[in-house]
C-alpha atoms as a PDB file:
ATOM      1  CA  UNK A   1      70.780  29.755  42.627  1.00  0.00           C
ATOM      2  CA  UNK A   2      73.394  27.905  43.824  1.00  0.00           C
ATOM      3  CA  UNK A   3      74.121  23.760  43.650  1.00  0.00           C
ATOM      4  CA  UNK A   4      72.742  22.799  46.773  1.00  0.00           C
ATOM      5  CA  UNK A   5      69.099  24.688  46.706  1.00  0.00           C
ATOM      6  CA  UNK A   6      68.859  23.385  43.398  1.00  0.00           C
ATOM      7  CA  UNK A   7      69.409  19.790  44.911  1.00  0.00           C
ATOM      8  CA  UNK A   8      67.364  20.238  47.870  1.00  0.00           C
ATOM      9  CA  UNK A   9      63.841  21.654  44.884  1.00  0.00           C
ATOM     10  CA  UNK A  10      64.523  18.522  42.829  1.00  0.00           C
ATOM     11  CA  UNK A  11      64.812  16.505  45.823  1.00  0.00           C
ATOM     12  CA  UNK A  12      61.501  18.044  47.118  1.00  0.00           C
ATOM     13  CA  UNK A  13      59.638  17.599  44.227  1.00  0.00           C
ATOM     14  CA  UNK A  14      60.516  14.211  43.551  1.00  0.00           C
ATOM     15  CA  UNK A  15      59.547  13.447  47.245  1.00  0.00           C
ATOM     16  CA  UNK A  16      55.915  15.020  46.537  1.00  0.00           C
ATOM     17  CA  UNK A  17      55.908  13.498  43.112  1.00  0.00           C
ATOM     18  CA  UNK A  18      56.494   9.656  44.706  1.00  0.00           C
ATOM     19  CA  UNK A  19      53.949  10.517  47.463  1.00  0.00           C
ATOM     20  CA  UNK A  20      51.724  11.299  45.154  1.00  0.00           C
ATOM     21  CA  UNK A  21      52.274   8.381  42.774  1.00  0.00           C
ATOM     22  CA  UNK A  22      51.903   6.040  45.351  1.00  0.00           C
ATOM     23  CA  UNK A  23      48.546   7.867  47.162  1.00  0.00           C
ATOM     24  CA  UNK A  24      46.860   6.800  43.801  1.00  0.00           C
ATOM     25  CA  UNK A  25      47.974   3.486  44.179  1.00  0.00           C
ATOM     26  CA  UNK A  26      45.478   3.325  46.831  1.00  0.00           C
ATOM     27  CA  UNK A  27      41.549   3.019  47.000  1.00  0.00           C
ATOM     28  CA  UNK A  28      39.392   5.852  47.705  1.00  0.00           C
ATOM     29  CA  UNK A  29      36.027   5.887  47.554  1.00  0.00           C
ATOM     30  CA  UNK A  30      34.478   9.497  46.131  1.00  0.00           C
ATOM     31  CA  UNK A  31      31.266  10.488  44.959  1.00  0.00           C
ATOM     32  CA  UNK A  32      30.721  11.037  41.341  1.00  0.00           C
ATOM     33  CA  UNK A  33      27.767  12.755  39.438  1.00  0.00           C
ATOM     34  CA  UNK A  34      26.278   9.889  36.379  1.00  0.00           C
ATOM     35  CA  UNK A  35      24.437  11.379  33.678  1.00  0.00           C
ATOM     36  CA  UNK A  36      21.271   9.050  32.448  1.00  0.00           C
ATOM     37  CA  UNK A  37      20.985   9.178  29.524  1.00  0.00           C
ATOM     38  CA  UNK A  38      16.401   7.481  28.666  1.00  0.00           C
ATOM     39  CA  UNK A  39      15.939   5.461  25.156  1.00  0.00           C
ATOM     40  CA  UNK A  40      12.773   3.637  24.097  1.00  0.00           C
ATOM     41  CA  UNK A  41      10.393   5.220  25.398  1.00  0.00           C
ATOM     42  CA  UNK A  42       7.416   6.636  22.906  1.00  0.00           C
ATOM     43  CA  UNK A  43       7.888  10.028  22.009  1.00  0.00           C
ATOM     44  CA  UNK A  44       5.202  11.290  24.432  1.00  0.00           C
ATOM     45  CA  UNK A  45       7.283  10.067  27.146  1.00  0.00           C
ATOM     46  CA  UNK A  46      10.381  11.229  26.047  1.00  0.00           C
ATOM     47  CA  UNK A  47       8.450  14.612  26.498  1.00  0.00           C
ATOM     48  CA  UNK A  48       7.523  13.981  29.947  1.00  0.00           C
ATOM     49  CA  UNK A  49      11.046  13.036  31.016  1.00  0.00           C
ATOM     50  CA  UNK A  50      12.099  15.857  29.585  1.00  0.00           C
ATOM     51  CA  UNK A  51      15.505  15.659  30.260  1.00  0.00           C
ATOM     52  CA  UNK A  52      18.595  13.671  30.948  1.00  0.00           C
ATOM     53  CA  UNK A  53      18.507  12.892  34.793  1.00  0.00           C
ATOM     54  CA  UNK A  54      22.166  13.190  36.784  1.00  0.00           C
ATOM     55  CA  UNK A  55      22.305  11.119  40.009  1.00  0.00           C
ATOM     56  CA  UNK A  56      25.192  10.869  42.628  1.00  0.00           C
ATOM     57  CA  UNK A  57      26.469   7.403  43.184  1.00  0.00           C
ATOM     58  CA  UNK A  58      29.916   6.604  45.620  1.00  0.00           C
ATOM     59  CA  UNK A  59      32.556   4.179  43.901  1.00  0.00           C
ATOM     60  CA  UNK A  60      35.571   2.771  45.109  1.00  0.00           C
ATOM     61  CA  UNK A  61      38.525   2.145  43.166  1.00  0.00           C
ATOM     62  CA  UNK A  62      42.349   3.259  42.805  1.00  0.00           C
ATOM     63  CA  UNK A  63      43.357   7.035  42.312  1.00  0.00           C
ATOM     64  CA  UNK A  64      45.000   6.570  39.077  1.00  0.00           C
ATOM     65  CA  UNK A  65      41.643   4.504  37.024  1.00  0.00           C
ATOM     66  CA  UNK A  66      38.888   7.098  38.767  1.00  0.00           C
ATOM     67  CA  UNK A  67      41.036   9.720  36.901  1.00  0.00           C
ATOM     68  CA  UNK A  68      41.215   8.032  33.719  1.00  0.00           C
ATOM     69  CA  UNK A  69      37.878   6.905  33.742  1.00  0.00           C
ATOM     70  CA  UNK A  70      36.579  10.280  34.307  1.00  0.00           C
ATOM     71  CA  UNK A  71      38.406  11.469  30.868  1.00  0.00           C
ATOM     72  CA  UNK A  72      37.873   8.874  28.729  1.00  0.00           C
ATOM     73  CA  UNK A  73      33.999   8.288  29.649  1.00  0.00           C
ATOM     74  CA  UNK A  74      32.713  10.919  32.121  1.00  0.00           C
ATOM     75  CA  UNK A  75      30.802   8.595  33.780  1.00  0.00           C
ATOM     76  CA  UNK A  76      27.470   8.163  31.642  1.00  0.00           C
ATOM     77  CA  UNK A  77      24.554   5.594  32.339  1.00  0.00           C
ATOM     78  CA  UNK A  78      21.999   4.907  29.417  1.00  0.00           C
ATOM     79  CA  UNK A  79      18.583   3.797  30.758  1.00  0.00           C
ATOM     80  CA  UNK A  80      16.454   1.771  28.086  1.00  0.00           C
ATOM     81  CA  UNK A  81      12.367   1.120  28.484  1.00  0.00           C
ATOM     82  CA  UNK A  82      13.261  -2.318  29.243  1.00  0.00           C
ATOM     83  CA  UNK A  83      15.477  -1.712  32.453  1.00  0.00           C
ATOM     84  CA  UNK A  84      12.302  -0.014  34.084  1.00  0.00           C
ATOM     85  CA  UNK A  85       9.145  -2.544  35.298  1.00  0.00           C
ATOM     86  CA  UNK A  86       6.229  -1.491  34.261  1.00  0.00           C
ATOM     87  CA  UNK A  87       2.804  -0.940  36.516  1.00  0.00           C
ATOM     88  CA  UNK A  88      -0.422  -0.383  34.377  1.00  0.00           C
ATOM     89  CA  UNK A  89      -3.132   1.719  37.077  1.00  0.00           C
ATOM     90  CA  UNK A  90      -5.851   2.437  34.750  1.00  0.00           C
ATOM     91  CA  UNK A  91      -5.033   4.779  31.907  1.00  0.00           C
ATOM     92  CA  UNK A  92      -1.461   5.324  32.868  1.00  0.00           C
ATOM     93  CA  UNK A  93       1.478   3.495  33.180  1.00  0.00           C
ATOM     94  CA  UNK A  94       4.689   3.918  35.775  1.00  0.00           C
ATOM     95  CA  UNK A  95       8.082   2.864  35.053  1.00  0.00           C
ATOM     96  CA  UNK A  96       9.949   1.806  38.365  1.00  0.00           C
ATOM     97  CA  UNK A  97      13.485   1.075  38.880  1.00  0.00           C
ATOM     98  CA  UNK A  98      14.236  -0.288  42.131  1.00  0.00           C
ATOM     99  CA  UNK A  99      17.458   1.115  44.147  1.00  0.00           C
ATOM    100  CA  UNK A 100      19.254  -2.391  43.550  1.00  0.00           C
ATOM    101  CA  UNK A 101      18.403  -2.648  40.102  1.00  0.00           C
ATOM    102  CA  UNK A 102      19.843   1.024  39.753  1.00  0.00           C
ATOM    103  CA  UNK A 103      23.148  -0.094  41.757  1.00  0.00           C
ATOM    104  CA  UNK A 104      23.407  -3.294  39.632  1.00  0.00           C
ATOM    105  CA  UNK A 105      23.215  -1.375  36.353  1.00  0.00           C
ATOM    106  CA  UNK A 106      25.789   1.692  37.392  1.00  0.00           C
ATOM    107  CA  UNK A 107      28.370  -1.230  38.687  1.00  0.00           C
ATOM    108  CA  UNK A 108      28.091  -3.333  35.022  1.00  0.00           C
ATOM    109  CA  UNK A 109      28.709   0.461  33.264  1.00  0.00           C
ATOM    110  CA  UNK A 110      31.718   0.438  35.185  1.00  0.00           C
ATOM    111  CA  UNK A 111      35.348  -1.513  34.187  1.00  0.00           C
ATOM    112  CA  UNK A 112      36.780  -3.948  36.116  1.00  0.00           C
ATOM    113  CA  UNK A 113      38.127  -2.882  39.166  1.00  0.00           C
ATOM    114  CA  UNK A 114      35.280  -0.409  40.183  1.00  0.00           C
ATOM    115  CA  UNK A 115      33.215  -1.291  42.867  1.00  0.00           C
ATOM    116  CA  UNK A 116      30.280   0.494  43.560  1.00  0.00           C
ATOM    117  CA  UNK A 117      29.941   1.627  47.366  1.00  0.00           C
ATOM    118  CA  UNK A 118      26.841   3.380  47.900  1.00  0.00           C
ATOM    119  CA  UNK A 119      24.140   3.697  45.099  1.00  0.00           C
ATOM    120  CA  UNK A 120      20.900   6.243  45.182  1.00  0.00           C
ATOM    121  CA  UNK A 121      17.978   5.119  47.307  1.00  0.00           C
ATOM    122  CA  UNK A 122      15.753   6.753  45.341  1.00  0.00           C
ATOM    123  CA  UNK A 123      13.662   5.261  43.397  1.00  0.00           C
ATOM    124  CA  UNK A 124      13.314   6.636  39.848  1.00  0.00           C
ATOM    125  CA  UNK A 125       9.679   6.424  38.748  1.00  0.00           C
ATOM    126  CA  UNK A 126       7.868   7.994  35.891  1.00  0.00           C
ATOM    127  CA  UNK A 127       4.289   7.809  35.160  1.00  0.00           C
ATOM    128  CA  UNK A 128       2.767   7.685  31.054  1.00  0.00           C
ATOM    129  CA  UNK A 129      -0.810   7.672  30.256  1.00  0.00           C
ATOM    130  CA  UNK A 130      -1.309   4.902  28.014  1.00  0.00           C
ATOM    131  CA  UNK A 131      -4.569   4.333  26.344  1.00  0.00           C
ATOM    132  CA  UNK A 132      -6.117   1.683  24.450  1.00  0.00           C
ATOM    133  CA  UNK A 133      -6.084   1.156  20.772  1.00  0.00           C
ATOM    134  CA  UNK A 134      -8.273   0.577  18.243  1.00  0.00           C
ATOM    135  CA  UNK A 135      -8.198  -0.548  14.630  1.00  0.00           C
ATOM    136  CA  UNK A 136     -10.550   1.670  12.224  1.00  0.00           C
ATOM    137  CA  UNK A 137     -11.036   2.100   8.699  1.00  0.00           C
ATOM    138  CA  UNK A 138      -9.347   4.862   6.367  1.00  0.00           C
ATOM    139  CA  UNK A 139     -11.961   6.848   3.890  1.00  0.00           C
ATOM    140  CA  UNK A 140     -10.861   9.221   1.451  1.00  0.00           C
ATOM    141  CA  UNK A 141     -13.826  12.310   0.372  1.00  0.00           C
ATOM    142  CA  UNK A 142     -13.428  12.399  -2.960  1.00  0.00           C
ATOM    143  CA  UNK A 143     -14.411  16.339  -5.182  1.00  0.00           C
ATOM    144  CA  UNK A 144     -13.344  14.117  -8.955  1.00  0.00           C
ATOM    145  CA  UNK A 145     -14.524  14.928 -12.586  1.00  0.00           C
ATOM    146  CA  UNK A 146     -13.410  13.006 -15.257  1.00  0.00           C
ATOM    147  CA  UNK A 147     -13.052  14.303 -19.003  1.00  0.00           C
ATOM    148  CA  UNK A 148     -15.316  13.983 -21.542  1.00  0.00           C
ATOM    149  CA  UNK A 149     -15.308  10.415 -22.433  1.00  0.00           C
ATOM    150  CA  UNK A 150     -13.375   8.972 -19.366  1.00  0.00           C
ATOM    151  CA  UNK A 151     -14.702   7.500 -16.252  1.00  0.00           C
ATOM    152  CA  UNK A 152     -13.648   6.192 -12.505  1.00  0.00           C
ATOM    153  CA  UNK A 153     -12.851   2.282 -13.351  1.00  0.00           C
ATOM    154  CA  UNK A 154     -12.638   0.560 -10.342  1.00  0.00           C
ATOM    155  CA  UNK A 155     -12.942   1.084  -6.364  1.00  0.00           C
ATOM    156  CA  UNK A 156     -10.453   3.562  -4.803  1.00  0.00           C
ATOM    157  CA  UNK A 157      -7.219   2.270  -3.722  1.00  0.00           C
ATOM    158  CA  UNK A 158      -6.650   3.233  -0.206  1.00  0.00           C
ATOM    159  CA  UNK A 159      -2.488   1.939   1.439  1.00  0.00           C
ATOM    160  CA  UNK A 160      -2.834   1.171   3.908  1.00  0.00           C
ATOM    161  CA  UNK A 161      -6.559   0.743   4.065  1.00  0.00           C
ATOM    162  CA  UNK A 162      -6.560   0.498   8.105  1.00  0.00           C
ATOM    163  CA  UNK A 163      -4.806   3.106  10.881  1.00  0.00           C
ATOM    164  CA  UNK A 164      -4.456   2.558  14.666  1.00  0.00           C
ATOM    165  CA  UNK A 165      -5.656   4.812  17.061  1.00  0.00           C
ATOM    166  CA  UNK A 166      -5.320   5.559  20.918  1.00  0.00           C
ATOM    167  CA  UNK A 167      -7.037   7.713  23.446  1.00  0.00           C
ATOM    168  CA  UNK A 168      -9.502   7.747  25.678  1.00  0.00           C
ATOM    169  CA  UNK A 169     -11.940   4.383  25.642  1.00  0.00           C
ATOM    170  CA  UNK A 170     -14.830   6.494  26.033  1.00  0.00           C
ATOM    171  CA  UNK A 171     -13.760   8.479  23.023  1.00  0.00           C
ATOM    172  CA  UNK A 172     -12.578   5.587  20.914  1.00  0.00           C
ATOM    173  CA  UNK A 173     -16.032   4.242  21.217  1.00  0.00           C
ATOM    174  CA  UNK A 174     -17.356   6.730  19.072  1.00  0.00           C
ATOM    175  CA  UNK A 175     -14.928   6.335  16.252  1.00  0.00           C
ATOM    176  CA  UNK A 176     -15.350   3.944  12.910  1.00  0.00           C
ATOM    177  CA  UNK A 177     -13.081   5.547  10.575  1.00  0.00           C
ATOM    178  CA  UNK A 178     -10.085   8.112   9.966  1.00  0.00           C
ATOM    179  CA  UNK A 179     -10.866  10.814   7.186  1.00  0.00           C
ATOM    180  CA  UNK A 180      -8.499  12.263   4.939  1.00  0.00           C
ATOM    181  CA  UNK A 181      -8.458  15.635   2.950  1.00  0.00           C
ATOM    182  CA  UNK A 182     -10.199  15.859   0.230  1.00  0.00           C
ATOM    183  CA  UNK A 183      -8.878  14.800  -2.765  1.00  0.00           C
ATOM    184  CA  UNK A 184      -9.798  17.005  -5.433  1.00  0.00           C
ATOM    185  CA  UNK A 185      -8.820  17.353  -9.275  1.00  0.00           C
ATOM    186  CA  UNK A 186     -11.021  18.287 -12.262  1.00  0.00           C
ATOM    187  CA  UNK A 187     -10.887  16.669 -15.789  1.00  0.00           C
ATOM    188  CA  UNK A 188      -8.701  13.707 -15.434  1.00  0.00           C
ATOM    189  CA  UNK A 189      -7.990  11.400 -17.993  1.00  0.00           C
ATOM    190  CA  UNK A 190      -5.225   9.222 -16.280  1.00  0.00           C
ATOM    191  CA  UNK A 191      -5.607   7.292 -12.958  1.00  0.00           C
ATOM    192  CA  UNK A 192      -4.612   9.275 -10.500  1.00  0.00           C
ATOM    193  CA  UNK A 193      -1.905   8.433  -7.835  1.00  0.00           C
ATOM    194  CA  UNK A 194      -1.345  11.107  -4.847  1.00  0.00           C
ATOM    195  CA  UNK A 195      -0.826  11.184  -0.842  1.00  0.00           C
ATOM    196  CA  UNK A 196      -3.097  12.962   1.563  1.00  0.00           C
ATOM    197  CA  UNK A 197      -3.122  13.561   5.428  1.00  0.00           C
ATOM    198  CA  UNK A 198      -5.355  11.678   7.670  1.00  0.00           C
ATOM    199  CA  UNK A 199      -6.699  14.454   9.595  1.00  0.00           C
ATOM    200  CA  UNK A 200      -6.504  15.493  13.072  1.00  0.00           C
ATOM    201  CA  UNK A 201      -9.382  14.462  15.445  1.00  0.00           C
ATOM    202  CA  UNK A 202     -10.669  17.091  17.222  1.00  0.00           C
ATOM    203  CA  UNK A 203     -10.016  15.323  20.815  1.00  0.00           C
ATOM    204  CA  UNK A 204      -6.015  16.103  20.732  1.00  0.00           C
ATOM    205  CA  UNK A 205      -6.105  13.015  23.114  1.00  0.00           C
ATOM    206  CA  UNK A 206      -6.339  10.779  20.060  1.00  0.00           C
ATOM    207  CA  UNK A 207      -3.270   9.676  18.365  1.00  0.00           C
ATOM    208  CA  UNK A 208      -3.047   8.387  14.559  1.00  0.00           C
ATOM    209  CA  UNK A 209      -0.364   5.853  13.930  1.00  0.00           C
ATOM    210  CA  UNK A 210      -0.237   6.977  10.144  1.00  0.00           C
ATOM    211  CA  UNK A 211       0.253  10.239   9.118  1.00  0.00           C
ATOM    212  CA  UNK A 212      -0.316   9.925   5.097  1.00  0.00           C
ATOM    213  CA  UNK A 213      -1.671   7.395   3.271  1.00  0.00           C
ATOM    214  CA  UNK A 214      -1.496   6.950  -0.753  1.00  0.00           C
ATOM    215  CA  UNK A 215      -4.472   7.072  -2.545  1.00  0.00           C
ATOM    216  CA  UNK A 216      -4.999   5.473  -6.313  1.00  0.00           C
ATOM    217  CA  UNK A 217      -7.814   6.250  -8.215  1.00  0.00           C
ATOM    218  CA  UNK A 218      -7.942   4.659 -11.947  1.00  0.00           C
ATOM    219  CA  UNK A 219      -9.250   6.294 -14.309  1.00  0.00           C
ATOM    220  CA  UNK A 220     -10.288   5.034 -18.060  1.00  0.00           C
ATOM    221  CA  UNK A 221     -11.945   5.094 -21.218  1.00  0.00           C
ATOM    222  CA  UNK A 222     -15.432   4.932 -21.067  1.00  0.00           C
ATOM    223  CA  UNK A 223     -18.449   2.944 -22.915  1.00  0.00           C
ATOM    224  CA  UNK A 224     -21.916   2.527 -22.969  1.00  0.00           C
ATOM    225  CA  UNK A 225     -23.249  -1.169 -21.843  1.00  0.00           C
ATOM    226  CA  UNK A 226     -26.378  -3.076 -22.349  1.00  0.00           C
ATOM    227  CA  UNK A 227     -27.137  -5.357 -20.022  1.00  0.00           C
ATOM    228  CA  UNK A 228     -30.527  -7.638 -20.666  1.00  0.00           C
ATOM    229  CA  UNK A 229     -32.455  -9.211 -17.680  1.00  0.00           C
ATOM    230  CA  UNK A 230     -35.056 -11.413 -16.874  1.00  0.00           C
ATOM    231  CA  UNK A 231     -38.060 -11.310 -14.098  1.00  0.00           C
ATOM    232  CA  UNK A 232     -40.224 -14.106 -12.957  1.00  0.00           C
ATOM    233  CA  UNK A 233     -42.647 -13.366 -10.180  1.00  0.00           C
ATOM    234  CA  UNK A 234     -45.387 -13.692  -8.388  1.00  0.00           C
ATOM    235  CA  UNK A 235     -47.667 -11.376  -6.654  1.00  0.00           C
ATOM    236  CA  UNK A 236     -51.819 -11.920  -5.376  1.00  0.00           C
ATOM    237  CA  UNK A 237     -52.019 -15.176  -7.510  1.00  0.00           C
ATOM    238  CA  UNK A 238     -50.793 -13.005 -10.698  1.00  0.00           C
ATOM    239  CA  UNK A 239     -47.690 -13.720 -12.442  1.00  0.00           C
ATOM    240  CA  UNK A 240     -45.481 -11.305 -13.986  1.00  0.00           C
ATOM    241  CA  UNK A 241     -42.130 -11.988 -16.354  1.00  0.00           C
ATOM    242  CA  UNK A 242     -40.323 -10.102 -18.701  1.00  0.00           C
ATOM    243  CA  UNK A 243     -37.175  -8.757 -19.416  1.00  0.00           C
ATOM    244  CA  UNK A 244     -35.816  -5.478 -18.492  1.00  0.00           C
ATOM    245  CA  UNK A 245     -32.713  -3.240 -20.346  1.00  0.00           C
ATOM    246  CA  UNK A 246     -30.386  -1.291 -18.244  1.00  0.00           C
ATOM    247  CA  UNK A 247     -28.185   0.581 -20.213  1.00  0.00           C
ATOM    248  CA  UNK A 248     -24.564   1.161 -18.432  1.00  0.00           C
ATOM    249  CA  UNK A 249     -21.943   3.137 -18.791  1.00  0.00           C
ATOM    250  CA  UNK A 250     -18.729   1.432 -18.039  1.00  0.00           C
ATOM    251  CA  UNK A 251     -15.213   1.557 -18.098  1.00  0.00           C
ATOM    252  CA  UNK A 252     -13.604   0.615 -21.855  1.00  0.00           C
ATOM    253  CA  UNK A 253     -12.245  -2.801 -20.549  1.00  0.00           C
ATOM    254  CA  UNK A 254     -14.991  -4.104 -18.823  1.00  0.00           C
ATOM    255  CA  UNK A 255     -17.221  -6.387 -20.960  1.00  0.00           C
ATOM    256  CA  UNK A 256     -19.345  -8.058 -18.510  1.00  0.00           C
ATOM    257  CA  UNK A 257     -21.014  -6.196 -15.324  1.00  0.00           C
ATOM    258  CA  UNK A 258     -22.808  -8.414 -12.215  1.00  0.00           C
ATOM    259  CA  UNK A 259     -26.135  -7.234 -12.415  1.00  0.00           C
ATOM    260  CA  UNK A 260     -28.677  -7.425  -9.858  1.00  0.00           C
ATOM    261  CA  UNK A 261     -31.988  -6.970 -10.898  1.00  0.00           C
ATOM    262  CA  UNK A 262     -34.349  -5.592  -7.646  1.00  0.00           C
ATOM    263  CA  UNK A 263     -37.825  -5.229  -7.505  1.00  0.00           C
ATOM    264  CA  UNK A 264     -40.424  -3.314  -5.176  1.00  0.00           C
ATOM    265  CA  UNK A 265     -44.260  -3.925  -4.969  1.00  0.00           C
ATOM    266  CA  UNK A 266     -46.235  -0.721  -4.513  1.00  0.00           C
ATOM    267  CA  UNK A 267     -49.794   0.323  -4.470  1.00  0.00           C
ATOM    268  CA  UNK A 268     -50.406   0.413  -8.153  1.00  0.00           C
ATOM    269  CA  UNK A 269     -47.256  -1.112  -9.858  1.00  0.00           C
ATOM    270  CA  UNK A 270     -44.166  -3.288  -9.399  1.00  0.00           C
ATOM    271  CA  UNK A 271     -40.752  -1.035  -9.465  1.00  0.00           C
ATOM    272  CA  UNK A 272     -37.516  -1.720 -10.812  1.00  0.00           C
ATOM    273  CA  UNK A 273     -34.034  -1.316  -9.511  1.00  0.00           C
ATOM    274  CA  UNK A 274     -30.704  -2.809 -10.059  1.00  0.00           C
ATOM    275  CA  UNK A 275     -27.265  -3.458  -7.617  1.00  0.00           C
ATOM    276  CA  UNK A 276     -24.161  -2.535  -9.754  1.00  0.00           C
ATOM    277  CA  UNK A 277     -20.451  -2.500  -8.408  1.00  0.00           C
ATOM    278  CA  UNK A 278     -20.113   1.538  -7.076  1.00  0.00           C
ATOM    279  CA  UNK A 279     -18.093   2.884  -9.796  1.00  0.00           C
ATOM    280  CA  UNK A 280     -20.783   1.866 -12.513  1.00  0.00           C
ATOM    281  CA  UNK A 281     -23.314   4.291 -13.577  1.00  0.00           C
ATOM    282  CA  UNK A 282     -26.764   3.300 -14.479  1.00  0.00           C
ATOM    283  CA  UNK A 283     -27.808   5.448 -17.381  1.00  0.00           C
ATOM    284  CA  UNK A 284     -31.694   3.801 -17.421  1.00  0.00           C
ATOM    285  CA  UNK A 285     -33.929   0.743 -16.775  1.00  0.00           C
ATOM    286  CA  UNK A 286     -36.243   0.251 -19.108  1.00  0.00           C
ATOM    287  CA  UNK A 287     -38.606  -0.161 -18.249  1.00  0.00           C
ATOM    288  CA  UNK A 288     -38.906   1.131 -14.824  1.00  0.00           C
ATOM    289  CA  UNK A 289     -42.146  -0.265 -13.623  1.00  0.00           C
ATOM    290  CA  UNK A 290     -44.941  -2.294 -14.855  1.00  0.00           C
ATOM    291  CA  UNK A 291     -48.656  -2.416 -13.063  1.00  0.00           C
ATOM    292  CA  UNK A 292     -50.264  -4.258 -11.408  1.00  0.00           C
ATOM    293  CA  UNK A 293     -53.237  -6.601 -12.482  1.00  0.00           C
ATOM    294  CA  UNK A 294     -56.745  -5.432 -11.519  1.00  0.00           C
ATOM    295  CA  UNK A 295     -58.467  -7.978  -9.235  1.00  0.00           C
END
């Protein structure tokens, strides 16, 4: 290749080179594909959506940043719960966002010298159910024996003690408490410290916001208790008093138990009963009943 051709392809390629170097210098306006990107929503919605949503928006800016944008960033939008307005229509919810609000958030994604031209006019909309909640208890079935000589020494310890739910109103209705498994062990001697599942309601519908819970049951030594107490009463113009022994079995460290001495009038004779915290056992009352006067 001689001087002259090799003058006249440098000459031509630094002619196409400047021409193109100075076409970027300009503004175009192009359409380019965004990627959403959805965040904050519940994971139920997340579900629903599915997937991340591409849109086509038109921006205008100089040849030379739309390329370099486009490799450093690839043009990606993130949605959050909060950039949608929410519309409650009975049991289910629709996020909205509004063609402007979409144009305002793709032109504050984009650096300084992008202008956004032409946005979707679609509105992006999804719809949720949401249903209402309710507070309920958490009970724990117990299958417990204690060894010889050992005892259950104070209530259950339940954490956390309450769970929400949601579903259906007509379903929540006819809920007052979330059951666990069964917690079952045989011949303890030691309080007892475990987790268990709340389990699943049968309407799938209904959604726990607790999964576990921890369960503590103490265990201890236990001891017999006597516990001594009066009556004074009156029944037909007769009066009755006495005392009447309940023997207890408690745990080791308990020295005093709250008593409540009951009584029942029947036909013939006047019965006894007594009101004890639940994990005391009531051995006897003696005595049990006592009878009525003749007329």
């Amino acid at each position: 290749m001689n001087y002259r051709v090799r003058i006249f392809i440098i000459s031509v390629f630094l002619s196409v080179l400047l021409w193109f170097v100075n076409h970027l210098n300009h503004e175009f306006t192009v359409k380019v594909p965004f990627t959403i990107h959805y965040s904050g929503f519940s994971p139920d919605a997340s579900t629903q959506l599915n997937a991340d949503t591409t849109i086509e928006a038109e921006i205008t800016s100089k040849g030379f940043s739309l390329i370099s944008y486009y490799f450093k960033h690839q043009y990606l939008i993130n949605l959050s719960k909060a950039d949608f307005t929410p519309v409650v229509r009975g049991d289910s919810v629709q996020y909205i966002l509004h063609p402007e609000d979409l144009m305002n958030i793709i032109a504050q994604s984009l650096p300084q010298g992008f202008i956004v031209a032409k946005a979707p006019e679609d509105t992006l909309m999804f719809s949720f159910v949401s249903y209402p909640t309710k507070e309920v208890p958490i009970k724990v079935p117990l299958s417990i024996t204690c060894a010889d000589g050992y005892m259950i020494s104070g209530p259950v310890r339940i954490s956390p003690r309450m769970v929400i739910l949601n579903g259906p109103i007509e379903i929540l209705n006819g809920i007052d408490s979330a059951i666990t498994n069964t917690i079952e062990s045989n011949d303890i001697s030691d309080t007892l410290s475990t987790e268990t599942n709340i389990q699943a309601f049968s309407d799938k519908r209904i959604r726990s916001s607790l999964k576990k819970v921890r369960i503590i049951i103490p265990v201890e030594k236990s001891k017999l208790l006597v516990v001594k107490k009066s009556y004074n009463m009156e029944h037909k113009n007769h009066k009755y008093n006495g005392e009447v022994e309940i023997v207890l079995t408690v745990p080791e460290s308990i020295n005093n138990v709250n008593v409540v001495l009951r009584s029942d009038v029947g036909d013939e004779n006047i019965s006894f009963r007594v009101q004890v915290p639940d994990f005391i056992k009531v051995n006897s009352i003696s005595p049990e009943t006592i009878p009525l006067s003749i007329q």
